[in-house]
N, C-alpha and C. Protein backbone atom coordinates (compact mmCIF):
# COMPACT_ATOMS: atom_id res chain seq x y z
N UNK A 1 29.25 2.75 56.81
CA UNK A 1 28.60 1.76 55.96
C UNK A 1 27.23 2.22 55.51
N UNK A 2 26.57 2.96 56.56
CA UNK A 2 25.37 3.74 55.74
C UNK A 2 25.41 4.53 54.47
N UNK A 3 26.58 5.10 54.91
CA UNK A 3 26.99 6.03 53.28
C UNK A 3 26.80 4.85 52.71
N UNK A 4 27.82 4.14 52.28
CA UNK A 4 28.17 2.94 51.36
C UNK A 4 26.69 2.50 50.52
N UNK A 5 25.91 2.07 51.51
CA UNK A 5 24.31 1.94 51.20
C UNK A 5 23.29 2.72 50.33
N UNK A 6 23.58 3.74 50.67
CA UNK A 6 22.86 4.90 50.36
C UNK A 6 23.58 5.55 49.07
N UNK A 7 24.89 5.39 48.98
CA UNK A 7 25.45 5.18 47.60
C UNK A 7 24.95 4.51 46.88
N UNK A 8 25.54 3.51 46.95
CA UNK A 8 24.79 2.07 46.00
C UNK A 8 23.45 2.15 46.02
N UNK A 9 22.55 2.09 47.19
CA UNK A 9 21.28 2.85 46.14
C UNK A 9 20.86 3.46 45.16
N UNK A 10 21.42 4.40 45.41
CA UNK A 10 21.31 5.68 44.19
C UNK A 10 21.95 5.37 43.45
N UNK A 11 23.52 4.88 42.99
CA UNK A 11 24.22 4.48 41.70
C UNK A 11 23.03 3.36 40.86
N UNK A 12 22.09 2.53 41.99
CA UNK A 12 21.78 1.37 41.07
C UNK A 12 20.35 2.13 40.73
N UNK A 13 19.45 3.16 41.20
CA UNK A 13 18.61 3.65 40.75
C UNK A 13 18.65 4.73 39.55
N UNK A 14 19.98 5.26 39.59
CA UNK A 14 20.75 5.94 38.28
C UNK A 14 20.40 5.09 37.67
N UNK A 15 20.99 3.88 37.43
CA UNK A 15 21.33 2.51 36.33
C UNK A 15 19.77 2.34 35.99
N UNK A 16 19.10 2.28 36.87
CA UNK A 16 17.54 2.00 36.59
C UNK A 16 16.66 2.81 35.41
N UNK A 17 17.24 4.15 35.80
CA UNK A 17 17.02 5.10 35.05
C UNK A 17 17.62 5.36 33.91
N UNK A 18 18.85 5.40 33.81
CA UNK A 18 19.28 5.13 32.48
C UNK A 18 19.12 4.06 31.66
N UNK A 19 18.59 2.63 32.16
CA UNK A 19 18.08 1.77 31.81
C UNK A 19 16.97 1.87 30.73
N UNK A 20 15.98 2.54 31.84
CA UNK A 20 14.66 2.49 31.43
C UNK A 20 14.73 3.92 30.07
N UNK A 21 15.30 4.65 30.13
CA UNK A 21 15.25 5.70 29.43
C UNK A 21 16.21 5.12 27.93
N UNK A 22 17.17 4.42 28.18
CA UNK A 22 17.50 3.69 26.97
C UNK A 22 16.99 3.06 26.46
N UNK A 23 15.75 2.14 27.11
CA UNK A 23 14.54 0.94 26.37
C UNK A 23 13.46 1.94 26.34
N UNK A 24 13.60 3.21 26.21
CA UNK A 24 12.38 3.98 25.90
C UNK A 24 12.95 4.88 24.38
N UNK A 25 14.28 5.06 24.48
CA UNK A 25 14.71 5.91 23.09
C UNK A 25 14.70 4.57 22.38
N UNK A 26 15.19 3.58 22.51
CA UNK A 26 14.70 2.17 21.45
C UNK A 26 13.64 1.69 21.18
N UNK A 27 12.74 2.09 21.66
CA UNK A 27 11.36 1.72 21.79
C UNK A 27 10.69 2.66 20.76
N UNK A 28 11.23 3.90 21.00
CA UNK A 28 10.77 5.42 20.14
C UNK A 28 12.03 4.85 18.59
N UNK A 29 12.53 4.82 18.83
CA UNK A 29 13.36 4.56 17.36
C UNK A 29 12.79 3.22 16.59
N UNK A 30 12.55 2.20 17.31
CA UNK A 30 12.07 1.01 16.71
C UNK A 30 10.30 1.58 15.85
N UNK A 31 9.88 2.20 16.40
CA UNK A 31 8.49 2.73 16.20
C UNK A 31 8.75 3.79 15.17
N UNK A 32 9.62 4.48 14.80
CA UNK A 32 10.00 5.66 13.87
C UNK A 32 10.32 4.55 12.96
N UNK A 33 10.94 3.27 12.92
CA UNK A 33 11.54 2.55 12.01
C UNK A 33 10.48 2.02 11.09
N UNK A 34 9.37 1.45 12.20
CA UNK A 34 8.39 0.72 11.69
C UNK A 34 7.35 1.63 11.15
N UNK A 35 7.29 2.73 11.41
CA UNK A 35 6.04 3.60 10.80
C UNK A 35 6.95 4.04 9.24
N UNK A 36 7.94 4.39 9.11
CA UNK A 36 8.45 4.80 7.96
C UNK A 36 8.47 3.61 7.31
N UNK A 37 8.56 2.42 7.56
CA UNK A 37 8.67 1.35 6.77
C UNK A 37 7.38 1.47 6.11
N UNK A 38 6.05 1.07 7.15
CA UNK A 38 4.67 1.59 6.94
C UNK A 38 4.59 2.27 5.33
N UNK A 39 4.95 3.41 5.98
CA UNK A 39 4.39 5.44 5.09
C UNK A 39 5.76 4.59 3.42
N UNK A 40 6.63 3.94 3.50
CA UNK A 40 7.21 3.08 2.34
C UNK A 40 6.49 2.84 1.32
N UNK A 41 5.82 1.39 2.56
CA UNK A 41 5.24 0.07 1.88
C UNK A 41 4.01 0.98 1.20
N UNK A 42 3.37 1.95 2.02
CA UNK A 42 1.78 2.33 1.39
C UNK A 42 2.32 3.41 0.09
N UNK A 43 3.75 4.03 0.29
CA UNK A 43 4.02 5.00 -1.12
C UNK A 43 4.11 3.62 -2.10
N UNK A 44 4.33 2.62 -2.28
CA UNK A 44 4.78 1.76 -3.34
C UNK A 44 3.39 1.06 -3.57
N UNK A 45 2.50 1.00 -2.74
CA UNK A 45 0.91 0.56 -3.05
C UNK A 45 0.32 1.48 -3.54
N UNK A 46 0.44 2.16 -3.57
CA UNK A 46 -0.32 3.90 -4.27
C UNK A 46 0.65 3.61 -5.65
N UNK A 47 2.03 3.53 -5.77
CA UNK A 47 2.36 3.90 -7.05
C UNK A 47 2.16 2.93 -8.34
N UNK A 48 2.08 1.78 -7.14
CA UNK A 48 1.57 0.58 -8.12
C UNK A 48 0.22 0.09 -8.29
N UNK A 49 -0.72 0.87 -7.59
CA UNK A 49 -1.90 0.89 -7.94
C UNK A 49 -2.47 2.30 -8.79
N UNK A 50 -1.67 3.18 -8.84
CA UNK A 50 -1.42 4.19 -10.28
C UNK A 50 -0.98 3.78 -11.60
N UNK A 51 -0.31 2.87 -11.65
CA UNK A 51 0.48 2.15 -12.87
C UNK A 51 -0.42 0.90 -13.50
N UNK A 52 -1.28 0.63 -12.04
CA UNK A 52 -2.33 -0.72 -13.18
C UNK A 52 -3.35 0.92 -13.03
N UNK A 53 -4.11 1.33 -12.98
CA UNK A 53 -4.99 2.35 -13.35
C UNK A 53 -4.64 2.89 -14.84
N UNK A 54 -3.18 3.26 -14.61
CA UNK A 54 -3.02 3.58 -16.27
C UNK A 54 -2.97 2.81 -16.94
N UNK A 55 -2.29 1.61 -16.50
CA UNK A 55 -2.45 0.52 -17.57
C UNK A 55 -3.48 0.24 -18.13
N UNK A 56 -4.93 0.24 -17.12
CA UNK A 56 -6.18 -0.14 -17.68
C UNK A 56 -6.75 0.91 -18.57
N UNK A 57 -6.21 2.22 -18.50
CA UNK A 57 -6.80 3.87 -19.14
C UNK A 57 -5.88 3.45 -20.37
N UNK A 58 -5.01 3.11 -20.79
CA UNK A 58 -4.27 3.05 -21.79
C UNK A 58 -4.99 1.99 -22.54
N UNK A 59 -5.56 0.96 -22.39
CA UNK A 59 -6.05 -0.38 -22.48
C UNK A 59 -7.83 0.29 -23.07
N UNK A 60 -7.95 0.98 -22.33
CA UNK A 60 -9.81 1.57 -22.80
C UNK A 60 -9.07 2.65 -23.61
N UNK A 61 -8.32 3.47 -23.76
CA UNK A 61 -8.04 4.59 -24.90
C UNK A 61 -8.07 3.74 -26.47
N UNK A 62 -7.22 2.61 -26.56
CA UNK A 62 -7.07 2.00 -27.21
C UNK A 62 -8.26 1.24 -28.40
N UNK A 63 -9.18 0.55 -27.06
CA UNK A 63 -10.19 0.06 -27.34
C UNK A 63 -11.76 1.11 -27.34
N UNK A 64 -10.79 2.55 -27.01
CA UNK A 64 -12.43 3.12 -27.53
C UNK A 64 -13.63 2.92 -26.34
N UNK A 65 -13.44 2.69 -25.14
CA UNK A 65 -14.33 2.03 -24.12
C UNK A 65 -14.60 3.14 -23.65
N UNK A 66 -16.00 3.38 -22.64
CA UNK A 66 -16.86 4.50 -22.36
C UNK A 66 -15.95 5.43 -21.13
N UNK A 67 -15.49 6.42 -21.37
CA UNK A 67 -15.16 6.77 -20.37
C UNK A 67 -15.24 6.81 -19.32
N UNK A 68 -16.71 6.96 -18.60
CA UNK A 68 -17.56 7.21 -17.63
C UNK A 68 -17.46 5.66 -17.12
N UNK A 69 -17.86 4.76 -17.73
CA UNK A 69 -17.27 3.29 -17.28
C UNK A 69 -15.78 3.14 -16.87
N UNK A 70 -15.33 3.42 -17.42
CA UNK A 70 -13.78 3.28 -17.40
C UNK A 70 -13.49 3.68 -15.72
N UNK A 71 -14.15 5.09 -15.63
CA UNK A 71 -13.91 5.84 -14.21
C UNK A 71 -14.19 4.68 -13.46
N UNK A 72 -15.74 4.17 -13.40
CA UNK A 72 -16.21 3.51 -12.64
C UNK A 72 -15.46 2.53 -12.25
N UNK A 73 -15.24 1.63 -13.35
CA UNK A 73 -14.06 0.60 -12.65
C UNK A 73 -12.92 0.74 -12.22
N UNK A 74 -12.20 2.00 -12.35
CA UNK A 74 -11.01 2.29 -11.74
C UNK A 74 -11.61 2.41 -10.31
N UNK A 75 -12.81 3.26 -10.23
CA UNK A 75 -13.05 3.46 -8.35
C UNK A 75 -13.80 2.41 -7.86
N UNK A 76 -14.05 1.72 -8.40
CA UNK A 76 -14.40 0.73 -7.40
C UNK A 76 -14.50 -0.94 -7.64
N UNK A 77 -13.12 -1.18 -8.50
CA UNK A 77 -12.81 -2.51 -8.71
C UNK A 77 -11.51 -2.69 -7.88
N UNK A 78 -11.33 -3.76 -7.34
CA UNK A 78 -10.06 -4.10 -7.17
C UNK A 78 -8.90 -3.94 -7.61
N UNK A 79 -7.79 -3.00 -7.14
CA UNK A 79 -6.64 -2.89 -8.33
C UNK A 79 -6.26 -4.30 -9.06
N UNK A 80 -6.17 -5.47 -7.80
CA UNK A 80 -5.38 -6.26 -8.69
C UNK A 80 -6.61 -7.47 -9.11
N UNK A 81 -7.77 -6.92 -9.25
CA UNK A 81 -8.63 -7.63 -10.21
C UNK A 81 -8.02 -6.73 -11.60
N UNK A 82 -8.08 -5.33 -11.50
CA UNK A 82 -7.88 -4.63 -13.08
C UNK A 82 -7.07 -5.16 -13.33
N UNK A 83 -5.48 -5.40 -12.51
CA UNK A 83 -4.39 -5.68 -12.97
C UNK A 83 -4.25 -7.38 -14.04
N UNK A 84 -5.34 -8.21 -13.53
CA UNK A 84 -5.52 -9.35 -13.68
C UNK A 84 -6.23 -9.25 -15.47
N UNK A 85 -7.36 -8.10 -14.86
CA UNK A 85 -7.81 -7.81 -16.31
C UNK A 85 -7.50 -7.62 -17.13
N UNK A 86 -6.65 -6.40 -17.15
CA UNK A 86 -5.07 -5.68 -17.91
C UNK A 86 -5.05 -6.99 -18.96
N UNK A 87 -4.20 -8.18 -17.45
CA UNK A 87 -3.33 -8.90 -18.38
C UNK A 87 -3.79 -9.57 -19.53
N UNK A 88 -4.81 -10.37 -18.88
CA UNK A 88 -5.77 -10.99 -19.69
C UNK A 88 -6.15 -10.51 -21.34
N UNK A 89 -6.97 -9.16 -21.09
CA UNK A 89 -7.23 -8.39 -22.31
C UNK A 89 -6.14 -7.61 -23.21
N UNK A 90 -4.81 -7.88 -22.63
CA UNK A 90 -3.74 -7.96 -23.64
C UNK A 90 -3.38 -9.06 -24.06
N UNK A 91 -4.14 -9.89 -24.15
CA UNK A 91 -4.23 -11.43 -24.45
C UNK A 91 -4.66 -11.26 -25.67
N UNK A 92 -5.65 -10.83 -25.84
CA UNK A 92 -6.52 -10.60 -27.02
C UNK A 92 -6.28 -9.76 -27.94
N UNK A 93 -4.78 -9.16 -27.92
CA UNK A 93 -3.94 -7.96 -28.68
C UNK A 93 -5.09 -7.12 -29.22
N UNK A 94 -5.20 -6.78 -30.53
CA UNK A 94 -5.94 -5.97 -30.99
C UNK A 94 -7.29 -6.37 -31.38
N UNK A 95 -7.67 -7.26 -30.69
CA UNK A 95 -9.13 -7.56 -30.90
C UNK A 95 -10.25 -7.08 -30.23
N UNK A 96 -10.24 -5.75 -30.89
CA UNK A 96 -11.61 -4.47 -29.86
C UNK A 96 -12.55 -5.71 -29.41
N UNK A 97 -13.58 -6.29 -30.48
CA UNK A 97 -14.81 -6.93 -30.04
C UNK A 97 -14.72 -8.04 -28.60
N UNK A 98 -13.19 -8.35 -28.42
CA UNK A 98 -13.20 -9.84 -27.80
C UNK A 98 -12.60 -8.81 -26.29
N UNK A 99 -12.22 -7.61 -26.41
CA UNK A 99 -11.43 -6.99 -25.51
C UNK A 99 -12.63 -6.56 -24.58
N UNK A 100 -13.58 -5.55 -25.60
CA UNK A 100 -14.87 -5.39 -25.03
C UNK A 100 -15.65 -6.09 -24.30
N UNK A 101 -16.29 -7.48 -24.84
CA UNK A 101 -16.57 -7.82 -24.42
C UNK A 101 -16.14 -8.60 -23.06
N UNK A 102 -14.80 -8.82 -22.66
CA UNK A 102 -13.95 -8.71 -21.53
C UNK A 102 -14.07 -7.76 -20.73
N UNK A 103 -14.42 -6.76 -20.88
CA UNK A 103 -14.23 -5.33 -20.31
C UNK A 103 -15.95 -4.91 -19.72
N UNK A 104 -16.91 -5.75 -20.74
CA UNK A 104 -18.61 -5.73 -19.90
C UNK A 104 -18.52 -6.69 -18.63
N UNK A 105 -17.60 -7.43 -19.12
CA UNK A 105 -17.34 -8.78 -17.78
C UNK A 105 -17.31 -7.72 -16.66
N UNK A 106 -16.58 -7.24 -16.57
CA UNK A 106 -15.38 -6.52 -14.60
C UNK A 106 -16.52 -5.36 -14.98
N UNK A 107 -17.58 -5.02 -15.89
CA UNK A 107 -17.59 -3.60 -15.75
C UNK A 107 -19.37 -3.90 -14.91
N UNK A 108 -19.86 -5.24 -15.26
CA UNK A 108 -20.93 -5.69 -15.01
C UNK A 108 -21.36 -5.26 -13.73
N UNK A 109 -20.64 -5.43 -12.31
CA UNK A 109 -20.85 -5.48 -11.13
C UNK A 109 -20.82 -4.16 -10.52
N UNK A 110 -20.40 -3.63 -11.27
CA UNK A 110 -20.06 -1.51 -11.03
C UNK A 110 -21.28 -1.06 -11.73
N UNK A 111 -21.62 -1.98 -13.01
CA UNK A 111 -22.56 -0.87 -13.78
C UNK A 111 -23.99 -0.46 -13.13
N UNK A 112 -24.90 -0.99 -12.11
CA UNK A 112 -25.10 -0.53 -11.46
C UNK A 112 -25.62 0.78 -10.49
């Protein structure tokens, strides 16, 4: 019966171990899951904060707006203030003077 004991010990400290080593490869896979989700979500924030950037560079090509401004508010406005801007000042279709002056608005707090 000592054997017996000393068996079952060890079979249930196996189990322990394979236990623990299975809630450790799930643990490592759940974490590979969630960081790639991560390295995803931030490729689709980069591409859509490239797409209002051009939107707004397409928007100042148009209207003739200072380049050097233009930079400025791309680096250090809010994407989705520009994006907001964007929309707005395609509101005003081809009206340089009313676009511009939209565009001293967001450019006010950068100019600076």
């Amino acid at each position: 019966w000592v054997q017996a004991e000393e068996d079952a010990r060890k079979a249930a400290e196996a189990e322990r171990k394979a236990n623990e080593e299975r809630a450790a490869r799930e643990a490592a896979d759940k974490d590979k899951v969630e960081r790639e989700a991560r390295a995803e979500a931030k490729k689709r924030e980069v591409k859509r904060r490239k797409e209002i950037r051009r939107s707004f560079r397409k928007l100042a090509d148009k209207h003739g707006w200072d380049e050097a401004q233009v930079d400025r508010v791309c680096n250090q406005v809010d994407c989705d203030a520009i994006d907001a801007f964007v929309a707005a000042a395609e509101g005003h279709g081809d009206d340089t003077a009313a676009a511009t002056a939209a565009f001293q608005v967001i450019y006010a707090p950068v100019a600076i």
